[in-house]
ModelCIF file with pLDDT and N, C-alpha, C, O atoms, coordinates in Angstrom:
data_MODEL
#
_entry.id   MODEL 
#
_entity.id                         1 
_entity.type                       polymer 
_entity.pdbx_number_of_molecules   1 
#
_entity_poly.entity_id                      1 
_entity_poly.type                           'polypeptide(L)' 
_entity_poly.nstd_linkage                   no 
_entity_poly.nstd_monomer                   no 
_entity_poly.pdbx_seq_one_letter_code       
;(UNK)(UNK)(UNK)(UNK)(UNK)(UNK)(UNK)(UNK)(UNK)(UNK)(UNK)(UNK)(UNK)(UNK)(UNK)(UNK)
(UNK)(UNK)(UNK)(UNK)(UNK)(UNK)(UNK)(UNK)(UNK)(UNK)(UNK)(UNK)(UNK)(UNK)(UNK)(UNK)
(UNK)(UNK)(UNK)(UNK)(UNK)(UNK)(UNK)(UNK)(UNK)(UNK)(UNK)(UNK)(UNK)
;
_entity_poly.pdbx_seq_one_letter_code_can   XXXXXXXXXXXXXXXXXXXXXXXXXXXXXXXXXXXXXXXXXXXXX 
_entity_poly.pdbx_strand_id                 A 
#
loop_
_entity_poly_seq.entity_id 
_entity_poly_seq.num 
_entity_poly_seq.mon_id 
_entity_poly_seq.hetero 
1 1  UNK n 
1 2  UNK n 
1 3  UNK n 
1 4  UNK n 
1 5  UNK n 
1 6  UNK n 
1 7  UNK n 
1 8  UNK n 
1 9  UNK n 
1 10 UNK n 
1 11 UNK n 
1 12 UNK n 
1 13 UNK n 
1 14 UNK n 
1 15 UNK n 
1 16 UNK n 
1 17 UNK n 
1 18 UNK n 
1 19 UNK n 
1 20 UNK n 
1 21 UNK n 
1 22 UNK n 
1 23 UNK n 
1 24 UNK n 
1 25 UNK n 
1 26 UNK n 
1 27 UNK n 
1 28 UNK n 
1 29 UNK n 
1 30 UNK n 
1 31 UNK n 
1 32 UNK n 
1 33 UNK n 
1 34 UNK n 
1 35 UNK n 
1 36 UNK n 
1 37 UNK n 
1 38 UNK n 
1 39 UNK n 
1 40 UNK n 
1 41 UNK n 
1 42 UNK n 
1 43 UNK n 
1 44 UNK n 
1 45 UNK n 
#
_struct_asym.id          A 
_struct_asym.entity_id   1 
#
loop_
_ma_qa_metric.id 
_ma_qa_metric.mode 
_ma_qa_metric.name 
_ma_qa_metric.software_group_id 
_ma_qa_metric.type 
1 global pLDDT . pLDDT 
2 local  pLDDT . pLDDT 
#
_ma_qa_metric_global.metric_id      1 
_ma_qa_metric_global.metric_value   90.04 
_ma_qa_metric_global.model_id       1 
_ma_qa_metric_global.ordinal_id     1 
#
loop_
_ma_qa_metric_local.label_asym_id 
_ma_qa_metric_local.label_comp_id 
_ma_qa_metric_local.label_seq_id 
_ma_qa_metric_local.metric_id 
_ma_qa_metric_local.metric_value 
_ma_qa_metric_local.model_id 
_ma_qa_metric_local.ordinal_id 
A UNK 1  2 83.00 1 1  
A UNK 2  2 88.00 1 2  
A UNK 3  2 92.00 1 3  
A UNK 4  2 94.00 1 4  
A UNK 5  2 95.00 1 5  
A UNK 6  2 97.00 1 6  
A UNK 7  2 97.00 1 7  
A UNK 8  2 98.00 1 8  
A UNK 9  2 98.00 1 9  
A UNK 10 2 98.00 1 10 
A UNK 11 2 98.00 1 11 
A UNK 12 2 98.00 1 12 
A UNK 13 2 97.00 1 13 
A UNK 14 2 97.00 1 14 
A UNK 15 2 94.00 1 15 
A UNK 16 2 89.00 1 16 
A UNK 17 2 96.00 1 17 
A UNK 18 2 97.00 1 18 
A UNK 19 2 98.00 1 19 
A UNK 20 2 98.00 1 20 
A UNK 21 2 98.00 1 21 
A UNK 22 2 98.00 1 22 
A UNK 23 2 98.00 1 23 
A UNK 24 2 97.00 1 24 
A UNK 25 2 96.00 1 25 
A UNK 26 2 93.00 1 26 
A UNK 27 2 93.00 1 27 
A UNK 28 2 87.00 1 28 
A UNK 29 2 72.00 1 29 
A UNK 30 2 55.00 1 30 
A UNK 31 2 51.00 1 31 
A UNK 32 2 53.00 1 32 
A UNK 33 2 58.00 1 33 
A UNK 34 2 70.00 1 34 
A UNK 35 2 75.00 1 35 
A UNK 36 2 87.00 1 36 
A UNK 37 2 91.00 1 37 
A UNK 38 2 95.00 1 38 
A UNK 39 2 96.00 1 39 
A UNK 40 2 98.00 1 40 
A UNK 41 2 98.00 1 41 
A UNK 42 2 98.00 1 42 
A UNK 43 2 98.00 1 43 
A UNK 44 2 98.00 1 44 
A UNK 45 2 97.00 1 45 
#
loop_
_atom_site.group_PDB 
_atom_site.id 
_atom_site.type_symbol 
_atom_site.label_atom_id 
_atom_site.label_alt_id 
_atom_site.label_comp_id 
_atom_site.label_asym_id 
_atom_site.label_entity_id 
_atom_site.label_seq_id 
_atom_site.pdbx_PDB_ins_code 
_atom_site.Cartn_x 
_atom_site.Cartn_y 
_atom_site.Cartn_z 
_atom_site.occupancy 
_atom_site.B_iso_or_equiv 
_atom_site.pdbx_formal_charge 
_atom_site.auth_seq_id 
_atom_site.auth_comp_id 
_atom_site.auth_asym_id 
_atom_site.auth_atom_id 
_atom_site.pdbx_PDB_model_num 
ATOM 1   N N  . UNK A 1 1  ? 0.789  -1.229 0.000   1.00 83.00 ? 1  UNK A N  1 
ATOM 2   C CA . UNK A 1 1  ? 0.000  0.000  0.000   1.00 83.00 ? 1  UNK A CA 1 
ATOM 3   C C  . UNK A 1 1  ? 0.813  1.265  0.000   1.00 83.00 ? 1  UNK A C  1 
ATOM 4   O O  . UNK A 1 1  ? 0.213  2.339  0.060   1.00 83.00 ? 1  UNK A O  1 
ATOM 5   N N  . UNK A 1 2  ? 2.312  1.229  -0.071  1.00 88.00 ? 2  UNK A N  1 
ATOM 6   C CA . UNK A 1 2  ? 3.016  2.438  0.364   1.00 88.00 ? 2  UNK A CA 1 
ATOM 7   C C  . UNK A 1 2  ? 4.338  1.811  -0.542  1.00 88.00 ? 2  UNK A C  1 
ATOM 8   O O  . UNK A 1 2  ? 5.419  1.802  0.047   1.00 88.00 ? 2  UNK A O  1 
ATOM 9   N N  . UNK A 1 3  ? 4.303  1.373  -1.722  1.00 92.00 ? 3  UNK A N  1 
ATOM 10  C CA . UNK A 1 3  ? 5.867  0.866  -2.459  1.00 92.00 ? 3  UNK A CA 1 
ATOM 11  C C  . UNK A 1 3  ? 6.170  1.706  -2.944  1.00 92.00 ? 3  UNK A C  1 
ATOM 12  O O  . UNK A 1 3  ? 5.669  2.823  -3.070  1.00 92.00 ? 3  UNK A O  1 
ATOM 13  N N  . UNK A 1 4  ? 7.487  1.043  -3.455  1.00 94.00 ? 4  UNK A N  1 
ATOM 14  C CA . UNK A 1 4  ? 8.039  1.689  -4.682  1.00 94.00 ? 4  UNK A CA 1 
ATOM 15  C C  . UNK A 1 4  ? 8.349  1.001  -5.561  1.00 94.00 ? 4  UNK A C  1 
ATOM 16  O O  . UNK A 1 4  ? 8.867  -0.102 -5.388  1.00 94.00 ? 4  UNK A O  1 
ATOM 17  N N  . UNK A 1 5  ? 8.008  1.686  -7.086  1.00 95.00 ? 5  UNK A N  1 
ATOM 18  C CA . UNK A 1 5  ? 8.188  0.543  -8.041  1.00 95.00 ? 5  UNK A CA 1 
ATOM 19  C C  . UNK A 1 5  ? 8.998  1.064  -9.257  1.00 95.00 ? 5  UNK A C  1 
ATOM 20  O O  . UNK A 1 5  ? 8.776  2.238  -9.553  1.00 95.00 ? 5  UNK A O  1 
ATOM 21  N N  . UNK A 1 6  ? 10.045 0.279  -10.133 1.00 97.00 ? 6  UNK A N  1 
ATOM 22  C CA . UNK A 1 6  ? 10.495 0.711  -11.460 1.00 97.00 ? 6  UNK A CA 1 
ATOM 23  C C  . UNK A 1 6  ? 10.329 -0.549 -12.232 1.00 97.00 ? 6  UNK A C  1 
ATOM 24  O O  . UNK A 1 6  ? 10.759 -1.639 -11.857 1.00 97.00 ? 6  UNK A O  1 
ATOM 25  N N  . UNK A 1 7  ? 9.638  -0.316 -13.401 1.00 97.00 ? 7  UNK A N  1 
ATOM 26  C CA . UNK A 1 7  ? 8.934  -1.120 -14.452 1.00 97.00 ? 7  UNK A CA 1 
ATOM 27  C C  . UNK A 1 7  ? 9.618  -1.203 -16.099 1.00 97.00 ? 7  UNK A C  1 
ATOM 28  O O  . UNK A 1 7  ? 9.874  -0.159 -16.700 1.00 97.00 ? 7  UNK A O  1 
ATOM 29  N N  . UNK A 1 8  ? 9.833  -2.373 -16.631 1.00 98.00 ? 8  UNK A N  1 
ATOM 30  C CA . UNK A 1 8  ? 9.839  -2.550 -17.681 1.00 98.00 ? 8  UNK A CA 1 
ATOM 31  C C  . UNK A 1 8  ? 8.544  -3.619 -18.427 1.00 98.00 ? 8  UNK A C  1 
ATOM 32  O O  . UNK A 1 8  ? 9.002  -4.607 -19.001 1.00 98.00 ? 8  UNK A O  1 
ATOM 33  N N  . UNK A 1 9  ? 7.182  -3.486 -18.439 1.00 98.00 ? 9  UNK A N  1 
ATOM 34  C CA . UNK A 1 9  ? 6.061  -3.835 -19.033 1.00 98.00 ? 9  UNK A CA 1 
ATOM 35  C C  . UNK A 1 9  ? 5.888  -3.977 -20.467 1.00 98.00 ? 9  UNK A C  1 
ATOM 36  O O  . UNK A 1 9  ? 6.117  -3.022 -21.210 1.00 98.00 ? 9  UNK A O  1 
ATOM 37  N N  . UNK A 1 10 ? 5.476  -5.172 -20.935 1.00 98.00 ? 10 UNK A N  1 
ATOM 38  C CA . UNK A 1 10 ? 5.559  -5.558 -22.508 1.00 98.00 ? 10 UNK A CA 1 
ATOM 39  C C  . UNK A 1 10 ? 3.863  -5.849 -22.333 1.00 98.00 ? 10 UNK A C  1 
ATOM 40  O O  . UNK A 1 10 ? 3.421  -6.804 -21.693 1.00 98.00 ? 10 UNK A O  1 
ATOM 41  N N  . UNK A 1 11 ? 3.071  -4.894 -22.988 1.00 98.00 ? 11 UNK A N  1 
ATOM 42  C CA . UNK A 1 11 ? 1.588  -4.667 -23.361 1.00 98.00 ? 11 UNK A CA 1 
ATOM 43  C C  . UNK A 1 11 ? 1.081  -5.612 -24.281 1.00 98.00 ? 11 UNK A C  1 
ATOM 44  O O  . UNK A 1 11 ? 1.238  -5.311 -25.465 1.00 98.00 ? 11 UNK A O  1 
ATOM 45  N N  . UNK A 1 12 ? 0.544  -6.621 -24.045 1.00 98.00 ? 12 UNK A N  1 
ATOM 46  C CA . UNK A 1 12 ? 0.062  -7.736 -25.326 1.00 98.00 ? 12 UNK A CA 1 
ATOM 47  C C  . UNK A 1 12 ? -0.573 -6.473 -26.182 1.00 98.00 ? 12 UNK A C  1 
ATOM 48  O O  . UNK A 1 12 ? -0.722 -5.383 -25.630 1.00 98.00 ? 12 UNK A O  1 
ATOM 49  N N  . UNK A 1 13 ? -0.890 -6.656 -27.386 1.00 97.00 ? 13 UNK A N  1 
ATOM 50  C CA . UNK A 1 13 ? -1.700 -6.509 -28.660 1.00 97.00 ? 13 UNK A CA 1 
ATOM 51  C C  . UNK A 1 13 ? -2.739 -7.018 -29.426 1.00 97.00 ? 13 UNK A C  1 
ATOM 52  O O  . UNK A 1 13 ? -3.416 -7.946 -28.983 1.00 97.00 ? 13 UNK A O  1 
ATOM 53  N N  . UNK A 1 14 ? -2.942 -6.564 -30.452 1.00 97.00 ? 14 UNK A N  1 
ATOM 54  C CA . UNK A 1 14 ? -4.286 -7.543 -31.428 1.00 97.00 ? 14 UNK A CA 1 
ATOM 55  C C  . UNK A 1 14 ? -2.938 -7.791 -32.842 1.00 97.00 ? 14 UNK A C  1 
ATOM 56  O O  . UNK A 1 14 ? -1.787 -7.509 -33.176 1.00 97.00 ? 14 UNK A O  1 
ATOM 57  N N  . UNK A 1 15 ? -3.872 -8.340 -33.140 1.00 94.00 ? 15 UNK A N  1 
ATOM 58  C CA . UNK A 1 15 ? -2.960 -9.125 -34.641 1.00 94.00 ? 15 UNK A CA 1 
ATOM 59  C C  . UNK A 1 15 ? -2.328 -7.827 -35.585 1.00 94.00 ? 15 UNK A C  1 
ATOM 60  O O  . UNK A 1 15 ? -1.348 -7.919 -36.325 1.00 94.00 ? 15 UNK A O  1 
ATOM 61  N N  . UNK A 1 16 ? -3.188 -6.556 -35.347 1.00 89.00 ? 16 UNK A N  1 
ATOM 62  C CA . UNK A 1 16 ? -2.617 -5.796 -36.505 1.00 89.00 ? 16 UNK A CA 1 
ATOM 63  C C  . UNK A 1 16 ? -1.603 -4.807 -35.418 1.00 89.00 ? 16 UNK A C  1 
ATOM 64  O O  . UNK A 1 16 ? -0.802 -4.369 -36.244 1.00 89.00 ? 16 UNK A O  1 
ATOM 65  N N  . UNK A 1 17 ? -1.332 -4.426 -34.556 1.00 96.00 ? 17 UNK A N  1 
ATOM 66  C CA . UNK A 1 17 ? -0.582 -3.916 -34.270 1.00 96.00 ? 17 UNK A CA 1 
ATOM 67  C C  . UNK A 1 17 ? 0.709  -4.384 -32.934 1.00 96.00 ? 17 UNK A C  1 
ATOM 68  O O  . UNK A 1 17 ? 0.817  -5.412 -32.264 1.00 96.00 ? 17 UNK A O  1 
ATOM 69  N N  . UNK A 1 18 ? 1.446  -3.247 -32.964 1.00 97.00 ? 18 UNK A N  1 
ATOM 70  C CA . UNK A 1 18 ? 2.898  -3.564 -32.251 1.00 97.00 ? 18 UNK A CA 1 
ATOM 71  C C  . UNK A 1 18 ? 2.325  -3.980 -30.859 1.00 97.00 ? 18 UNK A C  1 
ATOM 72  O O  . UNK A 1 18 ? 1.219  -3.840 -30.337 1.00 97.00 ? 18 UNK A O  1 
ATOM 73  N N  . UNK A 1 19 ? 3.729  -4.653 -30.379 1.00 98.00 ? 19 UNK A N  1 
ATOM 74  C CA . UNK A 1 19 ? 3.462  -3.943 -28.598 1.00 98.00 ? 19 UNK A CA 1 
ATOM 75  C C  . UNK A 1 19 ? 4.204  -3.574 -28.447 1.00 98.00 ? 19 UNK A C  1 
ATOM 76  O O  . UNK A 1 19 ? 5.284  -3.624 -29.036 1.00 98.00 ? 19 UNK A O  1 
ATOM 77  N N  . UNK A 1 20 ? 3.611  -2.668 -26.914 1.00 98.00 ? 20 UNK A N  1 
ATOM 78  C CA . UNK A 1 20 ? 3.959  -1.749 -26.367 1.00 98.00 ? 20 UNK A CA 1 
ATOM 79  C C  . UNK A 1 20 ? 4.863  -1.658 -25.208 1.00 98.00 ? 20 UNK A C  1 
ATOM 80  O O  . UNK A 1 20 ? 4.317  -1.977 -24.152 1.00 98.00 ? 20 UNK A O  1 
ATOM 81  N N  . UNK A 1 21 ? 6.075  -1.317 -25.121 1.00 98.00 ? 21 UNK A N  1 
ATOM 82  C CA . UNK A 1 21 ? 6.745  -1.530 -24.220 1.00 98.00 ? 21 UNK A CA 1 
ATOM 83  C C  . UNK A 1 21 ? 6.262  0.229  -22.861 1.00 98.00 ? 21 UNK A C  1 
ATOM 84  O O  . UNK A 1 21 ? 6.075  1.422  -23.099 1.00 98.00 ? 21 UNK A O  1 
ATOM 85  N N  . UNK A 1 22 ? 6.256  -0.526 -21.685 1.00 98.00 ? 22 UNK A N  1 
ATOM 86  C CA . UNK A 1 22 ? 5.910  0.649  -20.581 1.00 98.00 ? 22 UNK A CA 1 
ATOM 87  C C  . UNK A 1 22 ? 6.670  0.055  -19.992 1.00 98.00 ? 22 UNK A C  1 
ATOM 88  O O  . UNK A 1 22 ? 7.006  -1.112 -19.786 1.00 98.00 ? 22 UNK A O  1 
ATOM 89  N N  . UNK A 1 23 ? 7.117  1.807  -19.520 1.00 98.00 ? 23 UNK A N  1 
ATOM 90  C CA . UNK A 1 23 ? 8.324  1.569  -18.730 1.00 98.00 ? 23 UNK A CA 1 
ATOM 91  C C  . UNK A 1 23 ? 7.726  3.128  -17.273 1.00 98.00 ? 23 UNK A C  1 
ATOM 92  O O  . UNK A 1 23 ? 7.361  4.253  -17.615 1.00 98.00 ? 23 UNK A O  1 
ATOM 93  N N  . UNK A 1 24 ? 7.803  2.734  -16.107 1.00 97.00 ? 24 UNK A N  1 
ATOM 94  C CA . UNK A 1 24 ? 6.726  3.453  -15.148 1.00 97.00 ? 24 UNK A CA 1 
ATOM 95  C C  . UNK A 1 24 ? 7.986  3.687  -13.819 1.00 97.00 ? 24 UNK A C  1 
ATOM 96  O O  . UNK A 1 24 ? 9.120  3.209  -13.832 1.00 97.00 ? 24 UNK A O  1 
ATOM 97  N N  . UNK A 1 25 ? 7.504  4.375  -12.963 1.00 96.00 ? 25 UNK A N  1 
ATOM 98  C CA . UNK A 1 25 ? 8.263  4.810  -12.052 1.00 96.00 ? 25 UNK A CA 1 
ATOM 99  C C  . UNK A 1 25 ? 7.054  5.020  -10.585 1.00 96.00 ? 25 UNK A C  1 
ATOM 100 O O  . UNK A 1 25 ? 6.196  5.887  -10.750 1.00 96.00 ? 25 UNK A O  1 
ATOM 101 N N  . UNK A 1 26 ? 7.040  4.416  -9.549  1.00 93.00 ? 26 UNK A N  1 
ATOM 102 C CA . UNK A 1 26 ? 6.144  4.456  -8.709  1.00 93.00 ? 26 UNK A CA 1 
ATOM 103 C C  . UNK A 1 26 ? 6.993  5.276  -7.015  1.00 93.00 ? 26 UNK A C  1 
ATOM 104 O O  . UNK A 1 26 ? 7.885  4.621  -6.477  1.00 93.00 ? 26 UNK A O  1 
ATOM 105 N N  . UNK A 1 27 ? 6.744  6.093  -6.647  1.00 93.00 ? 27 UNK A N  1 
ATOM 106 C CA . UNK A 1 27 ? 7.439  6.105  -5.362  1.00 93.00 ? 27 UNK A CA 1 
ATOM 107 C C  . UNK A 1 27 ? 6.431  6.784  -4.355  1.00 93.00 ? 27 UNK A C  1 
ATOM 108 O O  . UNK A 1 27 ? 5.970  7.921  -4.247  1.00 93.00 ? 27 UNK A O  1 
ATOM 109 N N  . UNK A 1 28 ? 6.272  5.460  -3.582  1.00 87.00 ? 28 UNK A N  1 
ATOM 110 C CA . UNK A 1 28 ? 5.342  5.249  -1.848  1.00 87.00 ? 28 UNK A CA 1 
ATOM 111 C C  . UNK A 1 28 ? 4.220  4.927  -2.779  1.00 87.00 ? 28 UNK A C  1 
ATOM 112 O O  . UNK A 1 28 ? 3.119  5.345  -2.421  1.00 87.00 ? 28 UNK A O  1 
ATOM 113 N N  . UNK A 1 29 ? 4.270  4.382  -3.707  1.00 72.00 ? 29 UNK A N  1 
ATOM 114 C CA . UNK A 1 29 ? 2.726  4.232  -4.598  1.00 72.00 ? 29 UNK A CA 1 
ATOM 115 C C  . UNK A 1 29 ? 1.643  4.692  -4.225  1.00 72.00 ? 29 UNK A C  1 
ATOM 116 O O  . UNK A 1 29 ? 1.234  5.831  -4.453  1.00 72.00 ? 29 UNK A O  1 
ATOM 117 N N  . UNK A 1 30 ? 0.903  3.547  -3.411  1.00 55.00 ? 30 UNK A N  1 
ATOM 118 C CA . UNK A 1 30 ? -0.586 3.632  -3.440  1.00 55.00 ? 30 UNK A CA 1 
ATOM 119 C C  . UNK A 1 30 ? -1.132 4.272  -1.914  1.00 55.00 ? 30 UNK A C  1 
ATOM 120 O O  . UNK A 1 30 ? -2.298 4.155  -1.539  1.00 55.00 ? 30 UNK A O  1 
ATOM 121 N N  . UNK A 1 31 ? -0.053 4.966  -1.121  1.00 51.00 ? 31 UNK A N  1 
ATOM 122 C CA . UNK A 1 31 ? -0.378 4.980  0.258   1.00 51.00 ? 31 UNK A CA 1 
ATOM 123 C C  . UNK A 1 31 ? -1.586 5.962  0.512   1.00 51.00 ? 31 UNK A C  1 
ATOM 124 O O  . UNK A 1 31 ? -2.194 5.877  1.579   1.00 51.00 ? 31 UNK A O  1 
ATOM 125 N N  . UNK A 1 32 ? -1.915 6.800  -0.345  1.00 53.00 ? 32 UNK A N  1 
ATOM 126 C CA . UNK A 1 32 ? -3.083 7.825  -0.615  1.00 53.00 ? 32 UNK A CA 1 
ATOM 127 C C  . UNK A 1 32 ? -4.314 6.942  -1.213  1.00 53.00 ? 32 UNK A C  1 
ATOM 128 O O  . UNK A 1 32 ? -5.446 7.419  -1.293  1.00 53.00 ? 32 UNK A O  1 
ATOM 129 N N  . UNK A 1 33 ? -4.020 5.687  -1.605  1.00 58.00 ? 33 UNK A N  1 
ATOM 130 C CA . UNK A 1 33 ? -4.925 4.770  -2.294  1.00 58.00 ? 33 UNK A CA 1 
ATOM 131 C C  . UNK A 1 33 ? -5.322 5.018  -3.767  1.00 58.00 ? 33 UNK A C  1 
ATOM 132 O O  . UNK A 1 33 ? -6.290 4.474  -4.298  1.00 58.00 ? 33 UNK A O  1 
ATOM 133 N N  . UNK A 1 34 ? -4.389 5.992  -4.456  1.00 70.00 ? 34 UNK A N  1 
ATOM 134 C CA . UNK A 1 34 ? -4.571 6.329  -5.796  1.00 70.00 ? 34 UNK A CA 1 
ATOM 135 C C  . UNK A 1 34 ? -2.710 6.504  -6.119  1.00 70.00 ? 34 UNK A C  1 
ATOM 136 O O  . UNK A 1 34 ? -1.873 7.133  -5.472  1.00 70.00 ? 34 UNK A O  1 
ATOM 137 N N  . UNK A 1 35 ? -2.575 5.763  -7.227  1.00 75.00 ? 35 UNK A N  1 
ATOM 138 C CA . UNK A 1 35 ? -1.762 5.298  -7.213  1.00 75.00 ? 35 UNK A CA 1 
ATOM 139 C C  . UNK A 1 35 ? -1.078 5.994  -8.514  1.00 75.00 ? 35 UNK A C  1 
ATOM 140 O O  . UNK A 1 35 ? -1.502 5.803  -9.654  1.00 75.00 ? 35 UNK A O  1 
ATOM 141 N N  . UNK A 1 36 ? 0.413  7.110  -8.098  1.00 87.00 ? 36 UNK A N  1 
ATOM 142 C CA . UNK A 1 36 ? 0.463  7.837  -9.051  1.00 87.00 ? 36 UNK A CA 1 
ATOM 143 C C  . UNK A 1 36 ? 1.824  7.177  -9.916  1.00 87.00 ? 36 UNK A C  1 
ATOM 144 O O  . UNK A 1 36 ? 2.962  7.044  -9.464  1.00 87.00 ? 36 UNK A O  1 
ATOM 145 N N  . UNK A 1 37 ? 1.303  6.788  -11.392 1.00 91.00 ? 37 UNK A N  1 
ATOM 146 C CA . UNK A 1 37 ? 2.365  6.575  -12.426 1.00 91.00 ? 37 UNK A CA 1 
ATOM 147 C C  . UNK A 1 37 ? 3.279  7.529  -12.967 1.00 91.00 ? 37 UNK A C  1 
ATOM 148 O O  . UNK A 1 37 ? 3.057  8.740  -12.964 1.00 91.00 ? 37 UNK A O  1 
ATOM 149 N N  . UNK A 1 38 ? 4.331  6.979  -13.442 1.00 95.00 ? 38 UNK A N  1 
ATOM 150 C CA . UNK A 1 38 ? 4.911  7.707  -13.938 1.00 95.00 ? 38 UNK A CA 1 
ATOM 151 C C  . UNK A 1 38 ? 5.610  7.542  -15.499 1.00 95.00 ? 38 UNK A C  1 
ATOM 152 O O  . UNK A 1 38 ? 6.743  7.864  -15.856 1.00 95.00 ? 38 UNK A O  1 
ATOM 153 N N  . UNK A 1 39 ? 4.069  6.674  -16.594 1.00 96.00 ? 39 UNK A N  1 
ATOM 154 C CA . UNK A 1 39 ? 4.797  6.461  -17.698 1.00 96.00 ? 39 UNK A CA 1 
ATOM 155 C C  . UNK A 1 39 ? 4.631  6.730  -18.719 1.00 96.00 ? 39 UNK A C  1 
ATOM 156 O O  . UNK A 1 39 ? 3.707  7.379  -19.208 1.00 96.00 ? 39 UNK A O  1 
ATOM 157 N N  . UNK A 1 40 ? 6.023  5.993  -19.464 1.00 98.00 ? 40 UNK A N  1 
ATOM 158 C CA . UNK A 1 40 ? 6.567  6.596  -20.914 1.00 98.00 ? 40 UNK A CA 1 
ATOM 159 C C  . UNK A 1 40 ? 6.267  5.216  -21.847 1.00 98.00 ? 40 UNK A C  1 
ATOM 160 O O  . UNK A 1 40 ? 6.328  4.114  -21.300 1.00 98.00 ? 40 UNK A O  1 
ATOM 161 N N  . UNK A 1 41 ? 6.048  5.296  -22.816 1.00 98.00 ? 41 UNK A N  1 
ATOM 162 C CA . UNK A 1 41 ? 5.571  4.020  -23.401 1.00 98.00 ? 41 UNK A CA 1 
ATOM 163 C C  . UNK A 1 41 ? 6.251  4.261  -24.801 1.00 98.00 ? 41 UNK A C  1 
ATOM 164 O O  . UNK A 1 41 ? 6.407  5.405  -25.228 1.00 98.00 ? 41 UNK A O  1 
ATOM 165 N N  . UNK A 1 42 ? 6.575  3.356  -25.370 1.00 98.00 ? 42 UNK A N  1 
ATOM 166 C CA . UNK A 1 42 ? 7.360  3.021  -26.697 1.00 98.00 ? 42 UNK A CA 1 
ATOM 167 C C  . UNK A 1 42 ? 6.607  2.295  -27.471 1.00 98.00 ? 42 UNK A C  1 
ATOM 168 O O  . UNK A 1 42 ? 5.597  1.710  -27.078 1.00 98.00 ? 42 UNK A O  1 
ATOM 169 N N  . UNK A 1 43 ? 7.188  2.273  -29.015 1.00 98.00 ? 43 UNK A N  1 
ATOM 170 C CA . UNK A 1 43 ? 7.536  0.341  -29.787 1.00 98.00 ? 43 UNK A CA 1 
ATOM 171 C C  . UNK A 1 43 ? 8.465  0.936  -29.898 1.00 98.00 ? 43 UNK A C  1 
ATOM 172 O O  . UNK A 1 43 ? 9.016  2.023  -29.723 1.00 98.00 ? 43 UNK A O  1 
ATOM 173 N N  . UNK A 1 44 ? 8.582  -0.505 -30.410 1.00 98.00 ? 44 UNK A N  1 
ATOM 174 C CA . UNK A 1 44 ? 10.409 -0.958 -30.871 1.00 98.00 ? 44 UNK A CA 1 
ATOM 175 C C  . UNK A 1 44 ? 10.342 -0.966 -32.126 1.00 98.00 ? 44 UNK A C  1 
ATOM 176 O O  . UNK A 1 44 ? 9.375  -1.073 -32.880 1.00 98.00 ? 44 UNK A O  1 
ATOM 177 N N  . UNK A 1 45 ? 12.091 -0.772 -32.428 1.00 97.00 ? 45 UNK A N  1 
ATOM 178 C CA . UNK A 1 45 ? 12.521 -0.337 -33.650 1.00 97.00 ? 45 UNK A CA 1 
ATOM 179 C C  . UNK A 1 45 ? 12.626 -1.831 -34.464 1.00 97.00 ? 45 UNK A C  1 
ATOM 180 O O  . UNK A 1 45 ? 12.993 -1.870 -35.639 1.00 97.00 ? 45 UNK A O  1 
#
């Protein structure tokens, strides 16, 4: 209820497009119970 988190997340897809790599940054996360992100999302080259 109070972490910290650093993320490298690979987003499944549908057949016609990429996935998505998320990459997030969490610090004391959820201790307010809303849980603030911090991300940047890609594809790959």
């Amino acid at each position: 209820g109070n972490h910290d988190e650093i993320d490298i997340e690979f987003l499944g897809t549908t057949l016609d497009k990429p996935y998505v790599l998320q990459t997030n940054v969490y610090i004391r996360g959820s201790g307010d119970r809303k849980i603030i992100g911090r991300e940047m999302k890609f594809h790959l080259w």
